[in-house]
N, C-alpha and C. Protein backbone atom coordinates (compact mmCIF):
# COMPACT_ATOMS: atom_id res chain seq x y z
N UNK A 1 16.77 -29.93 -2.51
CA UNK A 1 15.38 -29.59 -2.81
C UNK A 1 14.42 -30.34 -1.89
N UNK A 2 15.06 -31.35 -1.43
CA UNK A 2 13.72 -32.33 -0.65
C UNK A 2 13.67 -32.00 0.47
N UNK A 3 14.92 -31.34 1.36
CA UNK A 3 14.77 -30.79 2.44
C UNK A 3 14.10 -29.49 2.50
N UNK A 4 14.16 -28.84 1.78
CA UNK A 4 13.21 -27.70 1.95
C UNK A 4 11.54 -27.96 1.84
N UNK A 5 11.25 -28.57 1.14
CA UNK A 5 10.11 -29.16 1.16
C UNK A 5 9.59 -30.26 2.61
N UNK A 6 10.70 -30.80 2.61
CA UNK A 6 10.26 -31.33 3.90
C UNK A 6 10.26 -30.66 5.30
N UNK A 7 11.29 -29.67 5.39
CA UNK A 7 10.56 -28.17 6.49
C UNK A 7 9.84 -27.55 6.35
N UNK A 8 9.15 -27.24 4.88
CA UNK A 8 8.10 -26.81 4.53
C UNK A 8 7.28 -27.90 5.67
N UNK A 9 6.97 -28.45 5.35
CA UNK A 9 5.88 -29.45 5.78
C UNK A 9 5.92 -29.69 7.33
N UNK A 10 6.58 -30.09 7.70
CA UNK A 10 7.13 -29.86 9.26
C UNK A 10 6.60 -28.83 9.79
N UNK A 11 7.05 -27.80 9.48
CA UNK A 11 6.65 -26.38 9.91
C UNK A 11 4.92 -26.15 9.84
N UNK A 12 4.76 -26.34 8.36
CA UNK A 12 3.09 -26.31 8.08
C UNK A 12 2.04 -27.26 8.99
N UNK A 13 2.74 -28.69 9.70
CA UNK A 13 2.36 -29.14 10.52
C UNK A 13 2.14 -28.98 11.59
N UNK A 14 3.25 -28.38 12.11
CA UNK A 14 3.51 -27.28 13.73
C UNK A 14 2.09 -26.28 13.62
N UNK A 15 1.98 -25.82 12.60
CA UNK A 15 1.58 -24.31 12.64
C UNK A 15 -0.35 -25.07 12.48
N UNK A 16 -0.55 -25.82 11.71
CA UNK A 16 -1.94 -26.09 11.99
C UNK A 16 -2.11 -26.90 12.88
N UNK A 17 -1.22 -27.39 13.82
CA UNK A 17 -1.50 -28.13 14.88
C UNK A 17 -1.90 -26.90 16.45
N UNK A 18 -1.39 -25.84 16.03
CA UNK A 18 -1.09 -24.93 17.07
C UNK A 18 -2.34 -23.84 16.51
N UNK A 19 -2.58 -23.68 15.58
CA UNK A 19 -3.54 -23.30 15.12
C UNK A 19 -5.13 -23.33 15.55
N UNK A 20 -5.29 -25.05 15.38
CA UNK A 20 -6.28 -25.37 15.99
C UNK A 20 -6.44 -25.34 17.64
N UNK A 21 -5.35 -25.71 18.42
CA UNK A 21 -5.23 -25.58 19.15
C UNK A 21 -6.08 -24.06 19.93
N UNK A 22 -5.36 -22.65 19.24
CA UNK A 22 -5.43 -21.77 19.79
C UNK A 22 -7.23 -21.21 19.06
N UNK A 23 -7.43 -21.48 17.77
CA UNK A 23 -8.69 -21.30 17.43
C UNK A 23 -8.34 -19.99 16.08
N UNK A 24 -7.34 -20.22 15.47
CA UNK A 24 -7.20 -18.89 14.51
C UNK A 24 -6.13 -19.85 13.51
N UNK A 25 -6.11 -19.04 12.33
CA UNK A 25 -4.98 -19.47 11.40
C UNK A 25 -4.19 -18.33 11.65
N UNK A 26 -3.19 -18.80 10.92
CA UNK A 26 -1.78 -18.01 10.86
C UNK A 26 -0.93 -18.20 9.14
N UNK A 27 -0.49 -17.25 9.00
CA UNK A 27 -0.11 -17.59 7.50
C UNK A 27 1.58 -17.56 7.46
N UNK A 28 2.64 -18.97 7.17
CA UNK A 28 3.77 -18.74 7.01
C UNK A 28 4.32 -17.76 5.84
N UNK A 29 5.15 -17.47 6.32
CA UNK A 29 5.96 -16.06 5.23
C UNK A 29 7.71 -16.98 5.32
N UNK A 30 7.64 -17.40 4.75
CA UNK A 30 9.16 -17.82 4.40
C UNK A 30 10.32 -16.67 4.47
N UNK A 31 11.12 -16.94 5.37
CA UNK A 31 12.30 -15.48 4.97
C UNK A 31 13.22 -16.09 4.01
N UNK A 32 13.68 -14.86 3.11
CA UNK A 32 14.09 -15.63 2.07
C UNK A 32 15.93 -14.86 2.07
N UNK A 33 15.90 -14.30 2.86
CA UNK A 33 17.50 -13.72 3.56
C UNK A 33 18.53 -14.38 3.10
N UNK A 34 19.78 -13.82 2.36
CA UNK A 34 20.34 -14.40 1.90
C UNK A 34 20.54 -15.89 1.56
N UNK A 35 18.96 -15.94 1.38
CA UNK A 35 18.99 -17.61 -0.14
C UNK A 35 19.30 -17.56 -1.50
N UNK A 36 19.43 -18.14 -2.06
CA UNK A 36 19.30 -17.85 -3.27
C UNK A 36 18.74 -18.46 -4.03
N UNK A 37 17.65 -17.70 -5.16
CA UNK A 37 16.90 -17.80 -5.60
C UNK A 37 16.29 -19.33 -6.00
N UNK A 38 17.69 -20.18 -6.16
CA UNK A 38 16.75 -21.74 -6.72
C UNK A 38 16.22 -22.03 -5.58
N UNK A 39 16.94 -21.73 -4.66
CA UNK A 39 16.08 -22.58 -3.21
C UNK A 39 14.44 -22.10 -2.81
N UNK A 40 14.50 -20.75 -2.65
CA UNK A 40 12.83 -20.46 -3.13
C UNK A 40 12.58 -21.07 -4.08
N UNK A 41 12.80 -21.16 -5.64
CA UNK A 41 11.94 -21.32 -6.42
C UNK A 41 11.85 -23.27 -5.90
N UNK A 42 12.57 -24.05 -5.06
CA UNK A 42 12.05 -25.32 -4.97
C UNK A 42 10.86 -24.96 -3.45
N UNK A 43 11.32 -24.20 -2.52
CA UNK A 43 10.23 -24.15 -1.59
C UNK A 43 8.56 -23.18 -2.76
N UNK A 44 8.63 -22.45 -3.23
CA UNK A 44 7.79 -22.19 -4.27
C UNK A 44 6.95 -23.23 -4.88
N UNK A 45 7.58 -24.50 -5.26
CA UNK A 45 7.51 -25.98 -6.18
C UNK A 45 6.56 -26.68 -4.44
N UNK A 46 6.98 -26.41 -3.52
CA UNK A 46 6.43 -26.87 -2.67
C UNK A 46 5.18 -26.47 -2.00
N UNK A 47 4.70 -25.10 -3.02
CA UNK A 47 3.35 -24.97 -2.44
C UNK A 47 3.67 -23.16 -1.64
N UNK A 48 4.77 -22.82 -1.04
CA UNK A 48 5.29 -22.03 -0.70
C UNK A 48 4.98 -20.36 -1.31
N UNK A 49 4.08 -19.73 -1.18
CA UNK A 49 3.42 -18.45 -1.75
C UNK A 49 4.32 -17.03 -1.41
N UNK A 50 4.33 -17.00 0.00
CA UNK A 50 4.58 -15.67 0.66
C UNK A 50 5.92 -16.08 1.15
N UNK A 51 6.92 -14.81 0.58
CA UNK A 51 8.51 -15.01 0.81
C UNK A 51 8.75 -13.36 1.80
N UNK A 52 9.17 -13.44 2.55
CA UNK A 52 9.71 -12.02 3.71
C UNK A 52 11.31 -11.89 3.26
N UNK A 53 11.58 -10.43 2.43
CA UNK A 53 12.74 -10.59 2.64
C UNK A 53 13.23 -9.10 3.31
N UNK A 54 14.38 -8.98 3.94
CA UNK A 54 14.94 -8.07 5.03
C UNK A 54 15.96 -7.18 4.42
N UNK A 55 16.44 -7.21 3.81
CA UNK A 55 17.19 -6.36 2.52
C UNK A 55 16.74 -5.79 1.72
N UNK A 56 16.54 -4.58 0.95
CA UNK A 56 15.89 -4.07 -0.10
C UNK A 56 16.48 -4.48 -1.41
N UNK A 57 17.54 -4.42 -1.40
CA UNK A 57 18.13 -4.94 -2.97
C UNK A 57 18.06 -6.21 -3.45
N UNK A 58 17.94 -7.20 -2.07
CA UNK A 58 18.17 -8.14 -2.40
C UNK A 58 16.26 -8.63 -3.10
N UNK A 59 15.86 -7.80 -2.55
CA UNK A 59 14.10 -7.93 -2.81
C UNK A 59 14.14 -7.54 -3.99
N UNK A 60 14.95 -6.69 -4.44
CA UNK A 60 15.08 -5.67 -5.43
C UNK A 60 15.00 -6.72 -6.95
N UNK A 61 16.29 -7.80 -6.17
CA UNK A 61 16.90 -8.60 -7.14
C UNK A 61 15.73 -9.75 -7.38
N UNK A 62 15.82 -10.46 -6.53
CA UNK A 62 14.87 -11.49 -6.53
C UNK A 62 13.41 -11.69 -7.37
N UNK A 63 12.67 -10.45 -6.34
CA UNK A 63 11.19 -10.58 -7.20
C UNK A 63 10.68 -10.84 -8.53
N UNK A 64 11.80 -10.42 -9.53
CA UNK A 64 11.72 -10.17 -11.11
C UNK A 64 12.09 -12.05 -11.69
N UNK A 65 12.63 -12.39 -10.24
CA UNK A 65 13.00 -14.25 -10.73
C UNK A 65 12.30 -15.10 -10.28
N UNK A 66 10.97 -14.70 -9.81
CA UNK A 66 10.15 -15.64 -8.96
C UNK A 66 8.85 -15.48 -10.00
N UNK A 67 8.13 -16.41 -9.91
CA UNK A 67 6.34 -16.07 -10.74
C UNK A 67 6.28 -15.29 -10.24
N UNK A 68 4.76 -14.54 -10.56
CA UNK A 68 3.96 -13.24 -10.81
C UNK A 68 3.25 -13.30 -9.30
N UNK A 69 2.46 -14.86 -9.10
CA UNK A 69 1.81 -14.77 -7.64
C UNK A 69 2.47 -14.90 -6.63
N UNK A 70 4.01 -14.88 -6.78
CA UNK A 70 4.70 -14.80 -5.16
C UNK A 70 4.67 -13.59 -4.36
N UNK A 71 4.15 -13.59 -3.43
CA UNK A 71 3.66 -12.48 -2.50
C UNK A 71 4.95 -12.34 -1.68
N UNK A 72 5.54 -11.28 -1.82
CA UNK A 72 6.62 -10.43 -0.87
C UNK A 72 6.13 -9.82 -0.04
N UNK A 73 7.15 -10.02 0.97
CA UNK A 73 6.96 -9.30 2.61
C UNK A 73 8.28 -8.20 2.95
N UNK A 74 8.18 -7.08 3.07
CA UNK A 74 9.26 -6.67 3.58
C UNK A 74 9.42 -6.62 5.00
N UNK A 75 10.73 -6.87 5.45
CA UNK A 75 10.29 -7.32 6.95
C UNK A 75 12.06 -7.02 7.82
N UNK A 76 12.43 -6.23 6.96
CA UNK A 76 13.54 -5.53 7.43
C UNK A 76 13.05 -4.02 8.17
N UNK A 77 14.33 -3.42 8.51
CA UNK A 77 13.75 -1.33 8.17
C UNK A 77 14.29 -1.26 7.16
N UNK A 78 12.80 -0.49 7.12
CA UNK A 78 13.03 -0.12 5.32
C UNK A 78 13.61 1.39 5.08
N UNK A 79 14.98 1.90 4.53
CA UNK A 79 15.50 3.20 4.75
C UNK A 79 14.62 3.76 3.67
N UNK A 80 14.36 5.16 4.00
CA UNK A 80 13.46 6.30 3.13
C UNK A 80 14.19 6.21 2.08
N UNK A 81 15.08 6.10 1.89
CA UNK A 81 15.82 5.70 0.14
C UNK A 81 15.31 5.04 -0.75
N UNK A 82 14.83 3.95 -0.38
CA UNK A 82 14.89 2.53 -0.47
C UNK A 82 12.67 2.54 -0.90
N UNK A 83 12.68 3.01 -0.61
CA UNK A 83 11.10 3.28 -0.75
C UNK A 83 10.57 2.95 -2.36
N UNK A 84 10.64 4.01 -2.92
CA UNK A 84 10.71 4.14 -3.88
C UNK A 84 11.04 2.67 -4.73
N UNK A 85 12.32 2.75 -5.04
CA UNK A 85 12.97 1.13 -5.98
C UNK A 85 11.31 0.08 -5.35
N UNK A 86 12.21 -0.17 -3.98
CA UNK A 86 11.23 -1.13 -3.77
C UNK A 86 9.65 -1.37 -4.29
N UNK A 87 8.90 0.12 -4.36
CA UNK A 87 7.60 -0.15 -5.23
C UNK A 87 7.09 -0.09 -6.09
N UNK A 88 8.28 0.23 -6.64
CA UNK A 88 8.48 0.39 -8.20
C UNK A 88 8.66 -1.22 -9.03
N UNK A 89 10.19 -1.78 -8.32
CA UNK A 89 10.40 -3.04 -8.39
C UNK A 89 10.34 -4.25 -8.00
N UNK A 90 9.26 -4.40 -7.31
CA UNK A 90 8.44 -4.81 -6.24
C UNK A 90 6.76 -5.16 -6.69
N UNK A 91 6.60 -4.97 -7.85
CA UNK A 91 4.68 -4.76 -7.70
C UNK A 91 3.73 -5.82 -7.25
N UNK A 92 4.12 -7.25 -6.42
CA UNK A 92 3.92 -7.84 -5.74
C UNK A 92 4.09 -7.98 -4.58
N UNK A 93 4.49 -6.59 -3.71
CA UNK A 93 4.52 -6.55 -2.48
C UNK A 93 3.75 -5.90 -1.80
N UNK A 94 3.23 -7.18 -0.74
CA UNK A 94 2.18 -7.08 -0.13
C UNK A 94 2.24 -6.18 0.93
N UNK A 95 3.25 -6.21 2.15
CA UNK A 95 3.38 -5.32 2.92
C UNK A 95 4.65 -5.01 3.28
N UNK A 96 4.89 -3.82 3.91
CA UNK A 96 5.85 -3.69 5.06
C UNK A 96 6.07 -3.69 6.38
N UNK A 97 6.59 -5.42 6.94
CA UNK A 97 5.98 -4.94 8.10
C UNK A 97 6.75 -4.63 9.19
N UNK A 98 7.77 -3.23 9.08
CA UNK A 98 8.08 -2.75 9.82
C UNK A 98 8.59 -1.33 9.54
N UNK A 99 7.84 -0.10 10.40
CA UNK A 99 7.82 0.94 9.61
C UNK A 99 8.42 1.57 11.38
N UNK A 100 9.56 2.13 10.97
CA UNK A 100 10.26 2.65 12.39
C UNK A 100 9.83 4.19 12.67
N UNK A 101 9.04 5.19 11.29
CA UNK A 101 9.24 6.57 12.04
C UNK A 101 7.97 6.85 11.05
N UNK A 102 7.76 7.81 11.51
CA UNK A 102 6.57 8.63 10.74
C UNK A 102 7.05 9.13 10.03
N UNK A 103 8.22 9.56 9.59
CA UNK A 103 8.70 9.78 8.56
C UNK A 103 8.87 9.22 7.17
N UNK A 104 9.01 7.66 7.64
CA UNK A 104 9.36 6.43 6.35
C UNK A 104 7.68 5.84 6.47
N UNK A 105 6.67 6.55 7.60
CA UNK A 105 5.09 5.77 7.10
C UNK A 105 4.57 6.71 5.83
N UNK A 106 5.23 8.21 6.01
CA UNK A 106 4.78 8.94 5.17
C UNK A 106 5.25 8.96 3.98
N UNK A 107 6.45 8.70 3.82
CA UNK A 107 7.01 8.58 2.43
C UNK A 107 6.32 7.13 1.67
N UNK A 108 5.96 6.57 2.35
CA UNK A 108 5.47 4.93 1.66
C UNK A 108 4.42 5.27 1.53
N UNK A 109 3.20 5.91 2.52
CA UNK A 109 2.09 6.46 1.41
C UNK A 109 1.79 7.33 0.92
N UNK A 110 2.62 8.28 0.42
CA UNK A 110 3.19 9.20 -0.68
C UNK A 110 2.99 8.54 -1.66
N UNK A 111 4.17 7.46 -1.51
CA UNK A 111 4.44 6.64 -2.76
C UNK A 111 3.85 6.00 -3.05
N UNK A 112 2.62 4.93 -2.63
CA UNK A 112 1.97 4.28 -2.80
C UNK A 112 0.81 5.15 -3.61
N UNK A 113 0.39 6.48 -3.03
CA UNK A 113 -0.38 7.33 -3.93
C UNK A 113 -0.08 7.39 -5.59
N UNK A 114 1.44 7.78 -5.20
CA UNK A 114 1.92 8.47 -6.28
C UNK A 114 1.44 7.19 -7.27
N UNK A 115 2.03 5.93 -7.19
CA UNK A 115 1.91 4.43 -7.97
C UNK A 115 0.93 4.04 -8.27
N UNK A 116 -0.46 4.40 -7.15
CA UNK A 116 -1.56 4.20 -7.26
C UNK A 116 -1.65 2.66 -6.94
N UNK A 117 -1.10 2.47 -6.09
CA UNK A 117 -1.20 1.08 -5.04
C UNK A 117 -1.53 1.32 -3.60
């Protein structure tokens, strides 16, 4: 637990040092790729908000074991299958940020209609 917290911090140091530097913030997104769940919930304990995960199921699984304000990232490709579950079981996810075809941009805001998100 203390090491994650302490790359937390490391990292958060890098990033507002480089930050100022360049004249903009930047917001870390933790990937949370085959972790498992206690280890977020201690980077979480550390202040840790926004988790990216690259798998759909595993997003699938996760989100329902984390608090209410943890902000999900999807940050895999997301298959047109996979749409759906995800925003259904998902209602804390913030974005997707990688959308490969006009095909899977249209089905996500379909769905997002349909959900009314």
């Amino acid at each position: 637990a203390d090491f994650v917290k302490a790359g937390l911090k490391s990292v958060r140091n890098k990033m507002e040092s480089v930050c100022k530097e360049v004249g903009h913030g930047a917001e870390l997104i933790a990937v949370s790729k085959t972790k498992p769940v206690e280890l977020l919930r201690h980077a979480y304990d550390a202040g840790q908000r926004a988790f990216g995960e690259n798998y759909a199921q595993e997003l699938i699984e996760k989100a329902p074991q984390m608090p209410d304000d943890t902000e999900w990232h999807f940050i895999g490709k997301l298959q047109s299958n996979k749409i759906n579950p995800i925003l259904k079981g998902v209602p804390n996810l913030k974005a997707v940020h990688t959308v490969h075809s006009e095909k899977v941009a249209r089905k996500i805001g379909n769905a997002c209609k349909t959900l009314n998100r």
